[in-house]
PDB file of N, CA and C in Angstrom:
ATOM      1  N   UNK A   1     255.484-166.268 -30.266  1.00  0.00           N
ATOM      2  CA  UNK A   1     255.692-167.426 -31.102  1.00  0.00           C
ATOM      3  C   UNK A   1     257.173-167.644 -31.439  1.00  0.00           C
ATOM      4  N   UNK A   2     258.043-166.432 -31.556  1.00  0.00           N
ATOM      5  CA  UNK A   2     259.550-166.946 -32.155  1.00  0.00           C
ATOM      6  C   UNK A   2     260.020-167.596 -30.870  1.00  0.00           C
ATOM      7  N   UNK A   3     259.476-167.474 -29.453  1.00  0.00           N
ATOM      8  CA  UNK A   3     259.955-168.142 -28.520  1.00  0.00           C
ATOM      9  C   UNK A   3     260.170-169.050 -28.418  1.00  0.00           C
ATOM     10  N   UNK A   4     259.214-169.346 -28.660  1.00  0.00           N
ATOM     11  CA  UNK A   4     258.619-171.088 -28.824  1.00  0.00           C
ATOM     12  C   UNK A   4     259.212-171.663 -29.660  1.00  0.00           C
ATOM     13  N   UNK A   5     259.546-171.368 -31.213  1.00  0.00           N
ATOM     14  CA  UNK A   5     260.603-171.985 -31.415  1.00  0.00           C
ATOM     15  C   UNK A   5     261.633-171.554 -31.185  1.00  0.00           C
ATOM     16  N   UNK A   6     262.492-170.726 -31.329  1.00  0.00           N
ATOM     17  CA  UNK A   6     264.039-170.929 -30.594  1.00  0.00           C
ATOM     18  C   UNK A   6     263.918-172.194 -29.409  1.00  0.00           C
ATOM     19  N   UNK A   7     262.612-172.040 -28.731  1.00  0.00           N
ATOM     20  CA  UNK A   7     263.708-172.758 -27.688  1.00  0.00           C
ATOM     21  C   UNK A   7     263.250-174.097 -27.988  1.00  0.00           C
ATOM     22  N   UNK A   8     262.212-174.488 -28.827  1.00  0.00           N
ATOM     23  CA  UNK A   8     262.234-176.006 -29.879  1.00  0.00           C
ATOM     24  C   UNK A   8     263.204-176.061 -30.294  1.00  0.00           C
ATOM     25  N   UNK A   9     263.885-175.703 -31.286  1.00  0.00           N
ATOM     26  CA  UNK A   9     265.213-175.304 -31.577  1.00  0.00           C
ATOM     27  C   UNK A   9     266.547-176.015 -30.605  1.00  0.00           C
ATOM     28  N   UNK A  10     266.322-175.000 -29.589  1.00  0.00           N
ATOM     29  CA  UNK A  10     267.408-175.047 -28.331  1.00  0.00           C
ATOM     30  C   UNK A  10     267.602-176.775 -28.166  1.00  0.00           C
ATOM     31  N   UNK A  11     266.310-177.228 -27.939  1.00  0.00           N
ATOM     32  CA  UNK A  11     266.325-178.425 -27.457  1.00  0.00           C
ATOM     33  C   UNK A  11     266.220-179.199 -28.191  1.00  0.00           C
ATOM     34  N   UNK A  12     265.901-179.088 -29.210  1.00  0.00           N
ATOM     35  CA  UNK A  12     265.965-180.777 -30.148  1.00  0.00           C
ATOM     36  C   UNK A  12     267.854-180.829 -30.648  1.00  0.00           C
ATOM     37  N   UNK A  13     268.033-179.260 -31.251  1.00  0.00           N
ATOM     38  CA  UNK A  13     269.346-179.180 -31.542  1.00  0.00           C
ATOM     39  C   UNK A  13     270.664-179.701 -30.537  1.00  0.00           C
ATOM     40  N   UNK A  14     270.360-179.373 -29.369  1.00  0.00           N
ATOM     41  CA  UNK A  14     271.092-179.517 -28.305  1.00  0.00           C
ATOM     42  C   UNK A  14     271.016-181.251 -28.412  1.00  0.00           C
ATOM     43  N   UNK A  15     269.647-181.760 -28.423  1.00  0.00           N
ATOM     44  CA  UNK A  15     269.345-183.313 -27.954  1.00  0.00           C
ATOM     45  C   UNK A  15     270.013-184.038 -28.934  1.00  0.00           C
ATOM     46  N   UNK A  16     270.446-183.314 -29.943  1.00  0.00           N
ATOM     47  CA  UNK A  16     271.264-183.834 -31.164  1.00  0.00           C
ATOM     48  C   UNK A  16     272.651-184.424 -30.147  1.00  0.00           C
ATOM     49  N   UNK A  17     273.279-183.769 -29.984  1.00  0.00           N
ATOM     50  CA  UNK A  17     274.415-183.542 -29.648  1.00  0.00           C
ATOM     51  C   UNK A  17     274.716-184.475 -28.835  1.00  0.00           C
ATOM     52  N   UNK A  18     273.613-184.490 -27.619  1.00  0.00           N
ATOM     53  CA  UNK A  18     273.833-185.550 -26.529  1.00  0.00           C
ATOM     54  C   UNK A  18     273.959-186.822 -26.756  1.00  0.00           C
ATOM     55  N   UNK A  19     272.661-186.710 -28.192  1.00  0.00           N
ATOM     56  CA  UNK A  19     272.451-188.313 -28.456  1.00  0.00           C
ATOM     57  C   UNK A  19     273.861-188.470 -29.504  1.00  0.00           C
ATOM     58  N   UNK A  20     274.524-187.705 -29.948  1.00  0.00           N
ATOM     59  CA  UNK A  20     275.890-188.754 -31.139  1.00  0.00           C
ATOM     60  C   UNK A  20     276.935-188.766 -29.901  1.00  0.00           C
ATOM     61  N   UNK A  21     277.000-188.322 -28.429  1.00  0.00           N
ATOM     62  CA  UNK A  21     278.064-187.953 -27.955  1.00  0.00           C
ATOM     63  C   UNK A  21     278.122-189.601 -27.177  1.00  0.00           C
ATOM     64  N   UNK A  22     276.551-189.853 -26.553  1.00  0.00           N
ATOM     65  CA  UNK A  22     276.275-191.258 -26.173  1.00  0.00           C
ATOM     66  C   UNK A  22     276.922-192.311 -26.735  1.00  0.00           C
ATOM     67  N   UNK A  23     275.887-191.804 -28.641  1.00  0.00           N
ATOM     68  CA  UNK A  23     276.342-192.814 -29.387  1.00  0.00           C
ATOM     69  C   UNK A  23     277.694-193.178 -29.859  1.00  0.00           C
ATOM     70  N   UNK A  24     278.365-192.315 -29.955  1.00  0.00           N
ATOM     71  CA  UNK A  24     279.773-192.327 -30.542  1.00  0.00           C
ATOM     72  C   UNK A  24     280.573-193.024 -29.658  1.00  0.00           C
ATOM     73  N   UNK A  25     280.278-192.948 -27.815  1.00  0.00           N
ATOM     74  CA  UNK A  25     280.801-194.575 -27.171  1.00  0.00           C
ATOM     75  C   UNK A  25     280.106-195.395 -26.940  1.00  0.00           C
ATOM     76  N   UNK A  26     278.902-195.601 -27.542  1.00  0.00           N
ATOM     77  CA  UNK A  26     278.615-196.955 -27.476  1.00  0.00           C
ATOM     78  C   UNK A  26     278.404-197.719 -28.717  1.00  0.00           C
ATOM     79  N   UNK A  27     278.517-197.081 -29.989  1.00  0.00           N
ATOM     80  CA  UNK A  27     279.018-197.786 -31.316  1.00  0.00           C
ATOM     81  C   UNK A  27     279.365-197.027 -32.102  1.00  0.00           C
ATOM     82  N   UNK A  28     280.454-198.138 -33.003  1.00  0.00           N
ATOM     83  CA  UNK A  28     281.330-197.849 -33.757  1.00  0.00           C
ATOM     84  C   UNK A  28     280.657-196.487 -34.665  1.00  0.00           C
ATOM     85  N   UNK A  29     281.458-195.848 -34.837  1.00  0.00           N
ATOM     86  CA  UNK A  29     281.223-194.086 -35.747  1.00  0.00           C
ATOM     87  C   UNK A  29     280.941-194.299 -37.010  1.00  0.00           C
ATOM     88  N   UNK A  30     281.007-195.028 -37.583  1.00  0.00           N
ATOM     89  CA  UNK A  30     280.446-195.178 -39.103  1.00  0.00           C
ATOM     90  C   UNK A  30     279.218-195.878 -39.522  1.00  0.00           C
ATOM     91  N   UNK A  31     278.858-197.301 -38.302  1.00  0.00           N
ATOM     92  CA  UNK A  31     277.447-197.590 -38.139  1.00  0.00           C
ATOM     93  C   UNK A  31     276.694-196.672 -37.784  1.00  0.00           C
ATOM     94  N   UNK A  32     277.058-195.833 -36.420  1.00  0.00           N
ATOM     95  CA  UNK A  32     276.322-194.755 -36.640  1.00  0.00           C
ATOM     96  C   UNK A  32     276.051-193.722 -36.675  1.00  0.00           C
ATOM     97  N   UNK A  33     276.984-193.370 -38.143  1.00  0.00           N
ATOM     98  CA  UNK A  33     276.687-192.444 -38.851  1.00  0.00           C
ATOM     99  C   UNK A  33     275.865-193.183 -39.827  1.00  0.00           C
ATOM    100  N   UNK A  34     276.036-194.108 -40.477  1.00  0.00           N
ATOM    101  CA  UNK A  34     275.046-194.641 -41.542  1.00  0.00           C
ATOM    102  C   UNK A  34     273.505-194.835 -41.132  1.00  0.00           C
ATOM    103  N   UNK A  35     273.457-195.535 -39.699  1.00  0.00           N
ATOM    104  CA  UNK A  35     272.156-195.693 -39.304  1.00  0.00           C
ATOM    105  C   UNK A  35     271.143-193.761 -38.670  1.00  0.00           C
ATOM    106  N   UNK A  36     272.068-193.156 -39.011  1.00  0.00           N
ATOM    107  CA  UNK A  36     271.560-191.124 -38.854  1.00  0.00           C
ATOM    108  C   UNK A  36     271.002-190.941 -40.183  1.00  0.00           C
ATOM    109  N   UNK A  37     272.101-191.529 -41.098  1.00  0.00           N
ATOM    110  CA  UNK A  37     271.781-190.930 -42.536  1.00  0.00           C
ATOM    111  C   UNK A  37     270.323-191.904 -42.890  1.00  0.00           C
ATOM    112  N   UNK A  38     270.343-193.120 -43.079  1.00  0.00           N
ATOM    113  CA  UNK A  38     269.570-193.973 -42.873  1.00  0.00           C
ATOM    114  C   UNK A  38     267.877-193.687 -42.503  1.00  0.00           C
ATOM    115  N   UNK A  39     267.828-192.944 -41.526  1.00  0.00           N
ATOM    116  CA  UNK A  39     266.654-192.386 -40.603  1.00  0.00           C
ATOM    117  C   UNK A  39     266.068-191.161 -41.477  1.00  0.00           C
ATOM    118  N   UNK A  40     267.232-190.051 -41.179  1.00  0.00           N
ATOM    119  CA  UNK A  40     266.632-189.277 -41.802  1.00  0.00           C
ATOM    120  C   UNK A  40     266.549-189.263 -43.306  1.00  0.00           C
ATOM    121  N   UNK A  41     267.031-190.149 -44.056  1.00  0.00           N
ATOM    122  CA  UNK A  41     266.260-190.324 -45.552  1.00  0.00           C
ATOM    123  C   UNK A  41     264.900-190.514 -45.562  1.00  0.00           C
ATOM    124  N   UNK A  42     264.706-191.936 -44.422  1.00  0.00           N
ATOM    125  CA  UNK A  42     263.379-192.808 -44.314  1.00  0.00           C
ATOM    126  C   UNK A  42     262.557-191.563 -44.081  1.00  0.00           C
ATOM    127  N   UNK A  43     262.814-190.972 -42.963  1.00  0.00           N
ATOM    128  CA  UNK A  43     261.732-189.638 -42.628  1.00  0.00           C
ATOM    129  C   UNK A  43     261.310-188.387 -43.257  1.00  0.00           C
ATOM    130  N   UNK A  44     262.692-188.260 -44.350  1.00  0.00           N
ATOM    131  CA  UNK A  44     262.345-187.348 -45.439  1.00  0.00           C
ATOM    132  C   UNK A  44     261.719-187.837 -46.589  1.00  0.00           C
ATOM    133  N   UNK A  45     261.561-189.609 -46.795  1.00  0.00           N
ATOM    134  CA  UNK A  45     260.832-189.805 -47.858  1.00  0.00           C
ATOM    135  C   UNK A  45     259.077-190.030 -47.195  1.00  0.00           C
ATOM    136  N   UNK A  46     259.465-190.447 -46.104  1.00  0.00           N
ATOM    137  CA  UNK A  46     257.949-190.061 -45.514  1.00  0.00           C
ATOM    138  C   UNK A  46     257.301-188.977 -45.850  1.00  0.00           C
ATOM    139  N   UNK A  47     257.958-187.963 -45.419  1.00  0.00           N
ATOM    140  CA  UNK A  47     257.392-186.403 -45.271  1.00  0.00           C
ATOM    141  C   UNK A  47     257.113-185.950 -46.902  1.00  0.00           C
ATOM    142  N   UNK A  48     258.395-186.070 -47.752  1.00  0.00           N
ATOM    143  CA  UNK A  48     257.715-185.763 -48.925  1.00  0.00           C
ATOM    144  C   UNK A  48     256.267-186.773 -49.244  1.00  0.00           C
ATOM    145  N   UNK A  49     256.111-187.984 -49.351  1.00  0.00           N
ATOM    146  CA  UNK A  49     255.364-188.873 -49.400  1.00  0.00           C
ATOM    147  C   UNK A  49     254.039-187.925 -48.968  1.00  0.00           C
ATOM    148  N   UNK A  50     253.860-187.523 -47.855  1.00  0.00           N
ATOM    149  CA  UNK A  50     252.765-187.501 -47.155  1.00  0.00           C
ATOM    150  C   UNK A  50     252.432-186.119 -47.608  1.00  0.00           C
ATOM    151  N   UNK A  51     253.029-185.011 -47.810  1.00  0.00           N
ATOM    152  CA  UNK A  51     252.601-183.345 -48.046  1.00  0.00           C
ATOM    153  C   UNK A  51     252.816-183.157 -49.838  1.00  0.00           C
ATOM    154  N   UNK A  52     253.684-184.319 -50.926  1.00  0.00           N
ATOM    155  CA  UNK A  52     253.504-184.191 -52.026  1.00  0.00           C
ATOM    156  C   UNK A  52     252.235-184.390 -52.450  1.00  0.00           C
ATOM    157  N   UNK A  53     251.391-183.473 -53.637  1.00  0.00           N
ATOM    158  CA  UNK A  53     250.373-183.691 -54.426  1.00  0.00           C
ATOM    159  C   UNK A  53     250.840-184.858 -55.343  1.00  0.00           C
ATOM    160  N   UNK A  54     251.812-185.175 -56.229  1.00  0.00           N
ATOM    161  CA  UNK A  54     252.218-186.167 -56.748  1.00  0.00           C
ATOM    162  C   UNK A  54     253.058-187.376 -56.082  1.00  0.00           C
ATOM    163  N   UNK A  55     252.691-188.218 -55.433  1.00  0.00           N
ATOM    164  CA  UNK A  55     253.468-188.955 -54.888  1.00  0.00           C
ATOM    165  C   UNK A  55     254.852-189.887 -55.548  1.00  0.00           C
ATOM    166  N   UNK A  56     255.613-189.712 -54.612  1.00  0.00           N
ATOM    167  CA  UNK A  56     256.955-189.950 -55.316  1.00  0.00           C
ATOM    168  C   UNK A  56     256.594-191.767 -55.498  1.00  0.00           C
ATOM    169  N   UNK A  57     257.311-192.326 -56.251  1.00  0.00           N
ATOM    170  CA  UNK A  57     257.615-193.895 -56.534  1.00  0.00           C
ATOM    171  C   UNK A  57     258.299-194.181 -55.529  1.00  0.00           C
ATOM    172  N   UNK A  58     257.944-195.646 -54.889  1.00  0.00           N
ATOM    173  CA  UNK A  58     259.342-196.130 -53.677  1.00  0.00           C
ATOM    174  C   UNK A  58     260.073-196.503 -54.334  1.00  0.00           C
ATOM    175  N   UNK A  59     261.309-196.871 -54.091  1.00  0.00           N
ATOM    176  CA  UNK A  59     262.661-197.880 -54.852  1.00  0.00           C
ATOM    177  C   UNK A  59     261.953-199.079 -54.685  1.00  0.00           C
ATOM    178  N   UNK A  60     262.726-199.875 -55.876  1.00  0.00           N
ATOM    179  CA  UNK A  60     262.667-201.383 -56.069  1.00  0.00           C
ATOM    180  C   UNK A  60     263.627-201.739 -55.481  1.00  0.00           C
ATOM    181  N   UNK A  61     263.273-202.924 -55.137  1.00  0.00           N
ATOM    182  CA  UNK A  61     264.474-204.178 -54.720  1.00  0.00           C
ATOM    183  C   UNK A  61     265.703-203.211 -55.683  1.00  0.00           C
ATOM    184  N   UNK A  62     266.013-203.406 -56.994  1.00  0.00           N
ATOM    185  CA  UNK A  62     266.998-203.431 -57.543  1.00  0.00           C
ATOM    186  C   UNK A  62     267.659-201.959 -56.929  1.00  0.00           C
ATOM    187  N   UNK A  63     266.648-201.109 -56.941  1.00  0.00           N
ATOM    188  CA  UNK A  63     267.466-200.095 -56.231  1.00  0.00           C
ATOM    189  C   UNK A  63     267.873-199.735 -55.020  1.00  0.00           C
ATOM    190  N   UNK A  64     267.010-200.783 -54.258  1.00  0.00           N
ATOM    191  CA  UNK A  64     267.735-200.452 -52.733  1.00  0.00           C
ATOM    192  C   UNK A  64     269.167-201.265 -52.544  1.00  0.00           C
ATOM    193  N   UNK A  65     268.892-202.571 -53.205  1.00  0.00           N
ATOM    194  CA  UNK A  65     270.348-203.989 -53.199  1.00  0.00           C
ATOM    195  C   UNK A  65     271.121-202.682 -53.507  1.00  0.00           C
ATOM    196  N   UNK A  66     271.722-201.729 -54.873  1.00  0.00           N
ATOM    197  CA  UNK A  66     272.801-200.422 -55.358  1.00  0.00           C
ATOM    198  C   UNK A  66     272.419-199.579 -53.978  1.00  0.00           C
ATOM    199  N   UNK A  67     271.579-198.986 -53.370  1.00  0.00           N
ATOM    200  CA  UNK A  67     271.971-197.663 -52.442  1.00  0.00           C
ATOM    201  C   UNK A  67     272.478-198.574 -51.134  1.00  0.00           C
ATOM    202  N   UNK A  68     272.273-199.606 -50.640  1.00  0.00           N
ATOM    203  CA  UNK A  68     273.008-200.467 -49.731  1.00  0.00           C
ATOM    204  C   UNK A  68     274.699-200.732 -50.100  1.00  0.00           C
TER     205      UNK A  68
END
């Protein structure tokens, strides 16, 4: 089993790399870096969302217009 992940690991970590090396010439470095950060918020509020016993509140309008 630790095989199996290390080498999950190996490869998603690695696939990291390939994909900002792509991205970094084919758009500008701060779109996307914002559209990385962006993702993985969305997917970490998923994940808490989905495995919390208390489910978190989404933002309002008013608070997404301030984190934009």
């Amino acid at each position: 089993m630790p095989w199996i992940a290390l080498v999950a690991v190996y490869f998603l970590w690695g696939s990291t790399y390939l994909g900002i090396r792509v991205a970094v010439a084919t758009i500008p470095p701060y779109l996307m870096t914002g559209c990385r950060f962006a993702i993985a918020g969305g997917l970490l509020l998923a994940l808490q969302w989905l495995v919390a016993k208390e489910k978190p509140a989404w933002p309002d309008r008013a608070q997404l217009t301030r984190i934009a």
